[in-house]
PDB file of N, CA and C in Angstrom:
ATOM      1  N   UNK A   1     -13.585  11.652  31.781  1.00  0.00           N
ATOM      2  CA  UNK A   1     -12.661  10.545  31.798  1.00  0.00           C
ATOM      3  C   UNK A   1     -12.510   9.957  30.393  1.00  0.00           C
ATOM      4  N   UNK A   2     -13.695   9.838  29.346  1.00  0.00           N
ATOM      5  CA  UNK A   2     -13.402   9.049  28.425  1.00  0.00           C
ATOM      6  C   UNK A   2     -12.614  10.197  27.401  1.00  0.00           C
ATOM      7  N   UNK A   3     -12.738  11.545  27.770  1.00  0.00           N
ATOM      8  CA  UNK A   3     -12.219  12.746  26.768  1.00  0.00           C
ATOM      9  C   UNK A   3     -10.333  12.369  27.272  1.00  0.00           C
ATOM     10  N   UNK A   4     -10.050  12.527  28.014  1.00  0.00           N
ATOM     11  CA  UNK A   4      -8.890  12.377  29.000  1.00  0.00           C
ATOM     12  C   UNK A   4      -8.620  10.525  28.092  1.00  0.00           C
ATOM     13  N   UNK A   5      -9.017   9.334  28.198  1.00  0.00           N
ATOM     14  CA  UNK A   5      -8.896   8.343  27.443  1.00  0.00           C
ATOM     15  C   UNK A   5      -8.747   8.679  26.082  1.00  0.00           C
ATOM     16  N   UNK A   6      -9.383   9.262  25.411  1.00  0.00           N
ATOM     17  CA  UNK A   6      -9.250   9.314  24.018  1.00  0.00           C
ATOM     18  C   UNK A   6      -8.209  10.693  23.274  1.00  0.00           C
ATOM     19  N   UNK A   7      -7.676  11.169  23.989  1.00  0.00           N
ATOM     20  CA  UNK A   7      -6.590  12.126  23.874  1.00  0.00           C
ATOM     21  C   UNK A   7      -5.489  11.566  23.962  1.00  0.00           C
ATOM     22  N   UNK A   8      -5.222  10.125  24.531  1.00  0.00           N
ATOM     23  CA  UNK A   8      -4.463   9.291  24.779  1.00  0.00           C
ATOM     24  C   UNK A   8      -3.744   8.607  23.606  1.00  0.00           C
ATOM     25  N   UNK A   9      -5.194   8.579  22.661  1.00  0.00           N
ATOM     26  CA  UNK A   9      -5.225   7.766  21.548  1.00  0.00           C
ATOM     27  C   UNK A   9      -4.555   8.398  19.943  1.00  0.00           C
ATOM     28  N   UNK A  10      -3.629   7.900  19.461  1.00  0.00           N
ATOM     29  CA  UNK A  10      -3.127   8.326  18.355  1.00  0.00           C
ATOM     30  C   UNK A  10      -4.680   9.249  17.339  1.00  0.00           C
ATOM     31  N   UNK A  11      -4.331  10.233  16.797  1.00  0.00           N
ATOM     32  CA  UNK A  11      -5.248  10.427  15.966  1.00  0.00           C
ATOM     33  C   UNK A  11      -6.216   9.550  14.427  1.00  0.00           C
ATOM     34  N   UNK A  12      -5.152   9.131  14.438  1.00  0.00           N
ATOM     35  CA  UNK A  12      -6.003   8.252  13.042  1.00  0.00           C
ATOM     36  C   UNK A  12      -6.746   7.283  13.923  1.00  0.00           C
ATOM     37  N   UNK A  13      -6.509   6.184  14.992  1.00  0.00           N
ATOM     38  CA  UNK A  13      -7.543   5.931  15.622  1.00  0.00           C
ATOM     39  C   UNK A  13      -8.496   6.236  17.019  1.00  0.00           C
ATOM     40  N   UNK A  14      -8.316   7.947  16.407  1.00  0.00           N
ATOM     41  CA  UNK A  14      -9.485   8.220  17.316  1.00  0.00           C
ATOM     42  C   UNK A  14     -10.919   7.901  17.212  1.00  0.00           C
ATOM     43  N   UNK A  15     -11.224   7.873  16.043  1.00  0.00           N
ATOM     44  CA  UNK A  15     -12.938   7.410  15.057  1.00  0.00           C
ATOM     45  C   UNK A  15     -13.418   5.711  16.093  1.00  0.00           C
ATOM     46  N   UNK A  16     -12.345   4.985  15.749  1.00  0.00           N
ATOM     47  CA  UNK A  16     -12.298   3.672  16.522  1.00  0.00           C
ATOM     48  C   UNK A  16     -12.669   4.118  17.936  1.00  0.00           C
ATOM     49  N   UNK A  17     -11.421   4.552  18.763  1.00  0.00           N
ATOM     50  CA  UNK A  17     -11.594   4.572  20.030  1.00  0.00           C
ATOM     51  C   UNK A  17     -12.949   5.387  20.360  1.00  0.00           C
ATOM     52  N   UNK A  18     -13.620   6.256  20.084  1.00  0.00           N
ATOM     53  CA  UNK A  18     -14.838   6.583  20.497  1.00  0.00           C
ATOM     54  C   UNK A  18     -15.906   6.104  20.113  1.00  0.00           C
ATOM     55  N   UNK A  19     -16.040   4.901  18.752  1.00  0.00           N
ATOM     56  CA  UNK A  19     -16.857   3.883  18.971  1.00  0.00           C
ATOM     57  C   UNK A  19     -16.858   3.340  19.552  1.00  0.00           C
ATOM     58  N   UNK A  20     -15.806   2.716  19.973  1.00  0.00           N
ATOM     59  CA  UNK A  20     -15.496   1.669  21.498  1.00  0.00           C
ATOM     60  C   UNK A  20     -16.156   1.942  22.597  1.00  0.00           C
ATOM     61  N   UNK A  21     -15.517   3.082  22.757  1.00  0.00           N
ATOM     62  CA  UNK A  21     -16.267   3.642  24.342  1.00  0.00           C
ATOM     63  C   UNK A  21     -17.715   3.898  24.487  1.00  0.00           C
ATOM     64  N   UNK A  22     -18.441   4.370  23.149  1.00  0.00           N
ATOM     65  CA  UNK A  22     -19.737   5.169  23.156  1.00  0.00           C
ATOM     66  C   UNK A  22     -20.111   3.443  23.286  1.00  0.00           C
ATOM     67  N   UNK A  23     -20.219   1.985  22.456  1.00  0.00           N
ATOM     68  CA  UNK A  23     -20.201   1.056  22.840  1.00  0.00           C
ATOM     69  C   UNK A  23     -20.199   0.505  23.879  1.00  0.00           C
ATOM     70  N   UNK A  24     -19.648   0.287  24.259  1.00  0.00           N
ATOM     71  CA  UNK A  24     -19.208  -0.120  26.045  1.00  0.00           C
ATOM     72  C   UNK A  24     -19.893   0.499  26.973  1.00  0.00           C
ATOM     73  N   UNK A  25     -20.055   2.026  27.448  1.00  0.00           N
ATOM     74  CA  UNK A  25     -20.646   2.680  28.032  1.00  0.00           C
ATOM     75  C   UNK A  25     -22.409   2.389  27.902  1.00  0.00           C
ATOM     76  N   UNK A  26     -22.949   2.143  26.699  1.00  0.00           N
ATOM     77  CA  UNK A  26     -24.273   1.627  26.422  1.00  0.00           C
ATOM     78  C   UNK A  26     -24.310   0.117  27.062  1.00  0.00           C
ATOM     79  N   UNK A  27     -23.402  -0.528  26.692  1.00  0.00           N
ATOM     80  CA  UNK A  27     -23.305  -2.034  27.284  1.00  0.00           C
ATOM     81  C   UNK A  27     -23.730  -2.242  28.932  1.00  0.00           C
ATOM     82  N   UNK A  28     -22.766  -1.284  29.338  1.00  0.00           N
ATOM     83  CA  UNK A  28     -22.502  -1.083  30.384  1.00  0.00           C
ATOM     84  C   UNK A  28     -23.849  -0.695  31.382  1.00  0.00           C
ATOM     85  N   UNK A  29     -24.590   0.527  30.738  1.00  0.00           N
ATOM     86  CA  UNK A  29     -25.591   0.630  30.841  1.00  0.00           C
ATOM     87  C   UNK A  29     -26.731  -0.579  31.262  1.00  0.00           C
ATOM     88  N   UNK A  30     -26.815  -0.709  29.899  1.00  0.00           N
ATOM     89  CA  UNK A  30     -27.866  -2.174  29.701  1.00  0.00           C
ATOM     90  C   UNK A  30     -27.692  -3.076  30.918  1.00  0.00           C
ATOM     91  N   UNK A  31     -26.690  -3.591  30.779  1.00  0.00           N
ATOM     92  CA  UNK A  31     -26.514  -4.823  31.526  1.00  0.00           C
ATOM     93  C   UNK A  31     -26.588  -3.928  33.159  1.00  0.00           C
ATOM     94  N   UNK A  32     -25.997  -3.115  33.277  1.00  0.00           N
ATOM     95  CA  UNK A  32     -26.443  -2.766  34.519  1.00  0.00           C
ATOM     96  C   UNK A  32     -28.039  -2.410  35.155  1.00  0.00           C
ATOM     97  N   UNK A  33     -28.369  -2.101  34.224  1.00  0.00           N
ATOM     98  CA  UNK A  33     -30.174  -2.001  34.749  1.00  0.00           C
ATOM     99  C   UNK A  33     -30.709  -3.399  34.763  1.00  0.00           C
ATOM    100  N   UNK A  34     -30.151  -4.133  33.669  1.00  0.00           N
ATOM    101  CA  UNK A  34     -30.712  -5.432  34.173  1.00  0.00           C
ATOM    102  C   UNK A  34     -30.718  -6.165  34.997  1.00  0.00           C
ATOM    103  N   UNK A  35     -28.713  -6.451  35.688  1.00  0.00           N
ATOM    104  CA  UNK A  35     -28.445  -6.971  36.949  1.00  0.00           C
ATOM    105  C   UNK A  35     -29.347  -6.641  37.927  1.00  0.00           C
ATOM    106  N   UNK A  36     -29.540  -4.732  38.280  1.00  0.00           N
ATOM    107  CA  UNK A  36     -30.373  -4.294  39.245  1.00  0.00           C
ATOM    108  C   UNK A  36     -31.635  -5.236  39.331  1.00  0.00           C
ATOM    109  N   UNK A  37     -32.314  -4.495  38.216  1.00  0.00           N
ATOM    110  CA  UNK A  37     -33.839  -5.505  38.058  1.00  0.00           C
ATOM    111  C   UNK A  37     -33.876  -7.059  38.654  1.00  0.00           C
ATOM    112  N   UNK A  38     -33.008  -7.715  38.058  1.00  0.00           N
ATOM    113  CA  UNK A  38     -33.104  -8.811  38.247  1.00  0.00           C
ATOM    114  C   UNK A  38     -32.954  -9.081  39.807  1.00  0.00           C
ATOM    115  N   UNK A  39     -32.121  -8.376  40.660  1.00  0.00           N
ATOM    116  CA  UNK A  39     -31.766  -8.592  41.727  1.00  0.00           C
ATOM    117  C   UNK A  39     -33.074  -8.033  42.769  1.00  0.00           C
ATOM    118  N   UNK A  40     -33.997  -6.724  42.512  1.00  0.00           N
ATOM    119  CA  UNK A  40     -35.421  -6.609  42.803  1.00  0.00           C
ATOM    120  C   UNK A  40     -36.107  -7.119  42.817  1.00  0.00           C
ATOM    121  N   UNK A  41     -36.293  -7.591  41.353  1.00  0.00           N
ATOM    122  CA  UNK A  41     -37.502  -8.876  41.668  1.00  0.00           C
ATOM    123  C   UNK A  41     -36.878 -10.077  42.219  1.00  0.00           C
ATOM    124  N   UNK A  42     -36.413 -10.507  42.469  1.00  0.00           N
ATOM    125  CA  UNK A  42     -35.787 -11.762  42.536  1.00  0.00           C
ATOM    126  C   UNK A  42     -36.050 -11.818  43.968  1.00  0.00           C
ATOM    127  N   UNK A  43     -35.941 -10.757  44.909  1.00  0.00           N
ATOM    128  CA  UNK A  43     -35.590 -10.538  46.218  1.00  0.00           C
ATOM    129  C   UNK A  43     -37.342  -9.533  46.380  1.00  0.00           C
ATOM    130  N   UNK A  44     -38.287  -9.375  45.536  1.00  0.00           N
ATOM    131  CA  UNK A  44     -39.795  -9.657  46.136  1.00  0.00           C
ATOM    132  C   UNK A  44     -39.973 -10.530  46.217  1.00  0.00           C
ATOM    133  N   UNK A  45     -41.550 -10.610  47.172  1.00  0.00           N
ATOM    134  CA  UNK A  45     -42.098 -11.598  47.431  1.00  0.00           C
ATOM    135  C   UNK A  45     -43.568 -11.521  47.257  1.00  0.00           C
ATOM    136  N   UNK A  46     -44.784 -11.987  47.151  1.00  0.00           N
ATOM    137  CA  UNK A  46     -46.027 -12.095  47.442  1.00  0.00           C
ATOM    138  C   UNK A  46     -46.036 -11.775  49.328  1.00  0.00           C
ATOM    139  N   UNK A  47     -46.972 -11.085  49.339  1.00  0.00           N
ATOM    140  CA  UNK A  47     -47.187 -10.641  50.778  1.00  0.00           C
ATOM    141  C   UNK A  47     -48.612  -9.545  50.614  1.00  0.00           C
ATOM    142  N   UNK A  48     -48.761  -9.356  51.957  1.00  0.00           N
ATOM    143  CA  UNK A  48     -50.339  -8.959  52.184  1.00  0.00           C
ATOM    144  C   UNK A  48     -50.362  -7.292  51.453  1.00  0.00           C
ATOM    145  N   UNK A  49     -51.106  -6.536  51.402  1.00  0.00           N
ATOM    146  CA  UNK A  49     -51.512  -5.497  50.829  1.00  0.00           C
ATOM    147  C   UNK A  49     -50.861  -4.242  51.791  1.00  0.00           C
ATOM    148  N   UNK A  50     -50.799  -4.370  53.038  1.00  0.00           N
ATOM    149  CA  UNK A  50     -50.297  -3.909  54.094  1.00  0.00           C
ATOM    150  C   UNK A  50     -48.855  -3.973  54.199  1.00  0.00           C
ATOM    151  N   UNK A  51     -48.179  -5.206  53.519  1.00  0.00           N
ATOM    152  CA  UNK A  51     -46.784  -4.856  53.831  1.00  0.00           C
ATOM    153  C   UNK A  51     -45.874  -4.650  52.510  1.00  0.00           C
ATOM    154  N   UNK A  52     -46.435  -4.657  51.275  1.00  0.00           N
ATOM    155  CA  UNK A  52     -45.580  -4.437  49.738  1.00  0.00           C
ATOM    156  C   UNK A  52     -45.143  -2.750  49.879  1.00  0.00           C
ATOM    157  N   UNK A  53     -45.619  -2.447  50.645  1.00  0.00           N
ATOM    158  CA  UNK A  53     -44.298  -0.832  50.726  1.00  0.00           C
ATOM    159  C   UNK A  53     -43.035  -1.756  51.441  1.00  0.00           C
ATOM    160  N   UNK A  54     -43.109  -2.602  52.374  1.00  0.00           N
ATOM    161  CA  UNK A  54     -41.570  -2.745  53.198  1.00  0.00           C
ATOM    162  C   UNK A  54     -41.238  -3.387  52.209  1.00  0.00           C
ATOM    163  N   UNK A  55     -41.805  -4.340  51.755  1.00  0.00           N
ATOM    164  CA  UNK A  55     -41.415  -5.437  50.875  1.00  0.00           C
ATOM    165  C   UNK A  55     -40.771  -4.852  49.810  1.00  0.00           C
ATOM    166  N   UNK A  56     -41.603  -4.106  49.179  1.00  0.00           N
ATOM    167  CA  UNK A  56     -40.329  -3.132  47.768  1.00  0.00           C
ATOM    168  C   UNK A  56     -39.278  -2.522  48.062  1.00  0.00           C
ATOM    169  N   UNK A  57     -39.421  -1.822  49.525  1.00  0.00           N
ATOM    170  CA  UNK A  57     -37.857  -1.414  50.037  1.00  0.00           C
ATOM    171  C   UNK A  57     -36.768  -2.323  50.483  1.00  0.00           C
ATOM    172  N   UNK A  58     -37.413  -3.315  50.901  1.00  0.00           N
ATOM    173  CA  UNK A  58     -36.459  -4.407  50.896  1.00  0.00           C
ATOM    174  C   UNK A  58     -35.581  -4.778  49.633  1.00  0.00           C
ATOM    175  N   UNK A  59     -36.473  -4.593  48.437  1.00  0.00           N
ATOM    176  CA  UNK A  59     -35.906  -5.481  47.552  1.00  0.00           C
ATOM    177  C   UNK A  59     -35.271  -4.173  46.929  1.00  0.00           C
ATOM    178  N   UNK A  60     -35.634  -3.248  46.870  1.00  0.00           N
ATOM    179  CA  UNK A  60     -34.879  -2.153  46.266  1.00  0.00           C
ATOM    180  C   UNK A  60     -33.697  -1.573  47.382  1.00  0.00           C
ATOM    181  N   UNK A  61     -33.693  -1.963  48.203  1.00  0.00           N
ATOM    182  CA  UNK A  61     -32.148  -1.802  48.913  1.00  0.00           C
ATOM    183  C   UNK A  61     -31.266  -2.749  48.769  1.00  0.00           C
ATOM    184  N   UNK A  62     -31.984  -4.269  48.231  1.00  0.00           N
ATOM    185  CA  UNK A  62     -30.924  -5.329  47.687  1.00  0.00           C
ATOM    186  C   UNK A  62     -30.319  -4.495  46.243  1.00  0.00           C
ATOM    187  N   UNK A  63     -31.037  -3.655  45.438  1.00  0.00           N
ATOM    188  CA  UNK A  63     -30.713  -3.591  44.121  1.00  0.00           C
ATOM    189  C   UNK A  63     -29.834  -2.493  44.281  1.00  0.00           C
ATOM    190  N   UNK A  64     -29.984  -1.450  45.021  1.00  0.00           N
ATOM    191  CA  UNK A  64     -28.990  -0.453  45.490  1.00  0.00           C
ATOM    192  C   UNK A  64     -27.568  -0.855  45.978  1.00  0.00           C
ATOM    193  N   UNK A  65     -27.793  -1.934  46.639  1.00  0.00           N
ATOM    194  CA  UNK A  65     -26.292  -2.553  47.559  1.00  0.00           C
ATOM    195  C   UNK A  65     -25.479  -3.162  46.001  1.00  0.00           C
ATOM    196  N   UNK A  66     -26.510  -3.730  45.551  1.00  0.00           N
ATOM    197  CA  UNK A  66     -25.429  -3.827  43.995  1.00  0.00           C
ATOM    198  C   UNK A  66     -24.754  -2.768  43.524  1.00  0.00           C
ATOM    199  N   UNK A  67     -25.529  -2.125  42.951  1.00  0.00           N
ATOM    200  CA  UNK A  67     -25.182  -0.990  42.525  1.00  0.00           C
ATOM    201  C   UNK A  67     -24.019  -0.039  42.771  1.00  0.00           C
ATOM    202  N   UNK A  68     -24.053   0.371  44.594  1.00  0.00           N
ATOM    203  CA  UNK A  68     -23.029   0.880  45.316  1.00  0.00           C
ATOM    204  C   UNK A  68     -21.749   0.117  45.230  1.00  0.00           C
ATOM    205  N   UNK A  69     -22.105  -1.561  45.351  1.00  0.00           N
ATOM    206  CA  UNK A  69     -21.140  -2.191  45.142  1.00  0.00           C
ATOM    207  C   UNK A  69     -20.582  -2.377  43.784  1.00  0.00           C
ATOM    208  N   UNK A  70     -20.642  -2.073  42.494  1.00  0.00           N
ATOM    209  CA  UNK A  70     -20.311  -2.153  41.419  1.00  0.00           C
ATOM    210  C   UNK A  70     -19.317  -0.753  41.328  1.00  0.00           C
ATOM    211  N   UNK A  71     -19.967   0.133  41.351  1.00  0.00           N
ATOM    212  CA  UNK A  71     -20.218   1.235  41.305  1.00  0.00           C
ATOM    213  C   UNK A  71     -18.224   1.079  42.107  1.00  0.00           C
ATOM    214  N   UNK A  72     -18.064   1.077  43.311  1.00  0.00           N
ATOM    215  CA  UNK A  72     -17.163   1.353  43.952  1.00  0.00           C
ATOM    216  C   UNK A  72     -15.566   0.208  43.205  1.00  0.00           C
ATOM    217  N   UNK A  73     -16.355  -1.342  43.149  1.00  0.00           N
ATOM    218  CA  UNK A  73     -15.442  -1.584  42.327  1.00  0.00           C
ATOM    219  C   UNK A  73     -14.716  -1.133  40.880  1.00  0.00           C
ATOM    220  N   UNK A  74     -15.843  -0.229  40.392  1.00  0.00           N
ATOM    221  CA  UNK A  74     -15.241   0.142  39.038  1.00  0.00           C
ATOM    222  C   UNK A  74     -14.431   1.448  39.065  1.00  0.00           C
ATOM    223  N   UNK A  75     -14.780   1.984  40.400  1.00  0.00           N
ATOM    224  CA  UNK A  75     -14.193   3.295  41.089  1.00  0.00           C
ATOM    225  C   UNK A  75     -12.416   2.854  41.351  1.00  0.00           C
ATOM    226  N   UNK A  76     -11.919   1.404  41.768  1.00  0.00           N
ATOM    227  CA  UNK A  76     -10.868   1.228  42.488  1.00  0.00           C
ATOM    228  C   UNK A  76     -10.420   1.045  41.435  1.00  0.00           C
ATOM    229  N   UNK A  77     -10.907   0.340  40.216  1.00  0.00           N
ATOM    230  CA  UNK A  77      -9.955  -0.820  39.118  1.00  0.00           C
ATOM    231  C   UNK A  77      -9.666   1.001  37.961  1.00  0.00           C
ATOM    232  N   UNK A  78     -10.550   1.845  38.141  1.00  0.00           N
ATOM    233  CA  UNK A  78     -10.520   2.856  37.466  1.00  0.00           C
ATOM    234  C   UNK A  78      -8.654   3.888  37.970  1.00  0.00           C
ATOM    235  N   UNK A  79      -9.122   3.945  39.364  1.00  0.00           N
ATOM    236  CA  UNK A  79      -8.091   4.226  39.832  1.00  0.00           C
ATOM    237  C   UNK A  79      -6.693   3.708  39.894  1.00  0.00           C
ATOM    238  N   UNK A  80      -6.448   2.281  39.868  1.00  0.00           N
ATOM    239  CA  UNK A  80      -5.409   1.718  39.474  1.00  0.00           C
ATOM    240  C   UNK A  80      -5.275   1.470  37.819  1.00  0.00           C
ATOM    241  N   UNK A  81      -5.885   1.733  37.404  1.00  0.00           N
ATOM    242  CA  UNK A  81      -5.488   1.664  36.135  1.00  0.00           C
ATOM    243  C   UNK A  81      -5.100   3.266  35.357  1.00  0.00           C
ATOM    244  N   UNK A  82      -5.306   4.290  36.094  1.00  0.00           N
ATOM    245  CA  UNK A  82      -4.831   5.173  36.431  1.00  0.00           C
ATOM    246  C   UNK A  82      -3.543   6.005  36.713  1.00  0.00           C
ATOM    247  N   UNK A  83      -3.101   4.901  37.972  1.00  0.00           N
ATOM    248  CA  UNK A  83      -2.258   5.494  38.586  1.00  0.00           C
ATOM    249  C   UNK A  83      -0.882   5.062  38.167  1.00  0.00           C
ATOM    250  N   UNK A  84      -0.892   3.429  37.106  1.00  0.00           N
ATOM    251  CA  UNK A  84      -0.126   3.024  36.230  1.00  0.00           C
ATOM    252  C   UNK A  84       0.617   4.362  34.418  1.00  0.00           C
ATOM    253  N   UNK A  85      -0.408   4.696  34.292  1.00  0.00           N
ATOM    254  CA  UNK A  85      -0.526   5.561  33.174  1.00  0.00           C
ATOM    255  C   UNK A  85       0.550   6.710  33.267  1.00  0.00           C
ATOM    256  N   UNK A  86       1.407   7.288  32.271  1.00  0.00           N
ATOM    257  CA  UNK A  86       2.284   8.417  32.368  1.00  0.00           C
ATOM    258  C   UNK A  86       1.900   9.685  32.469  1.00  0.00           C
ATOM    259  N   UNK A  87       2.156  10.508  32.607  1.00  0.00           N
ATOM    260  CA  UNK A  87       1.414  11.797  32.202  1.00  0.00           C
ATOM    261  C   UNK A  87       1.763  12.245  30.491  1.00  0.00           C
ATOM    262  N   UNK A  88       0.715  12.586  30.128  1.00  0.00           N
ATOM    263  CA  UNK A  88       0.954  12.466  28.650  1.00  0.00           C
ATOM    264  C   UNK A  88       1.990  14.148  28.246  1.00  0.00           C
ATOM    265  N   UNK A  89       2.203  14.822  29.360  1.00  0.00           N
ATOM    266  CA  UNK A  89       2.911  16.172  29.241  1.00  0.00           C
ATOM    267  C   UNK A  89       4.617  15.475  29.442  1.00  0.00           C
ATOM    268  N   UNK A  90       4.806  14.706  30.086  1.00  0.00           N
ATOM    269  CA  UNK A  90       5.750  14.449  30.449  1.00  0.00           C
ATOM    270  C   UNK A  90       6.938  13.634  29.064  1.00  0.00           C
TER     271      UNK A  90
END
């Protein structure tokens, strides 16, 4: 997708546009492992020795439901922003 984006892009600022993206994509990164994290711990708890297996799946299915949910919004806004675009053959 970002090869397909940057073919888009005039040649003299292609150098730009793939800093951008290699940028963003790291950003993107980052902040996404953090949201997760944050949303794991946030959603443990202290509990007996016997129940921190449910307890971590609990909180790691809160951090997953993010995820899926991000994940799908960036899937739709990807797609409409998409389906606006010309074909560059045309």
């Amino acid at each position: 997708m970002a090869a397909d984006a940057l073919s888009r892009v005039p040649a003299v600022d292609r150098p730009q546009a793939s800093g951008i993206v290699q940028t963003v994509r790291q950003l993107g990164g980052t902040l996404g492992v953090a949201v997760i994290g944050t949303v794991i711990l946030s959603r443990q708890r202290v509990v007996p020795a016997a129940e921190r297996a449910h307890a971590a799946a609990e909180a790691m299915r809160g951090g997953f439901l993010v995820a899926a949910g991000t994940f799908a919004i960036g899937l739709v806004a990807g797609a409409l922003l998409l389906a606006g675009r010309p074909d560059p053959g045309d």
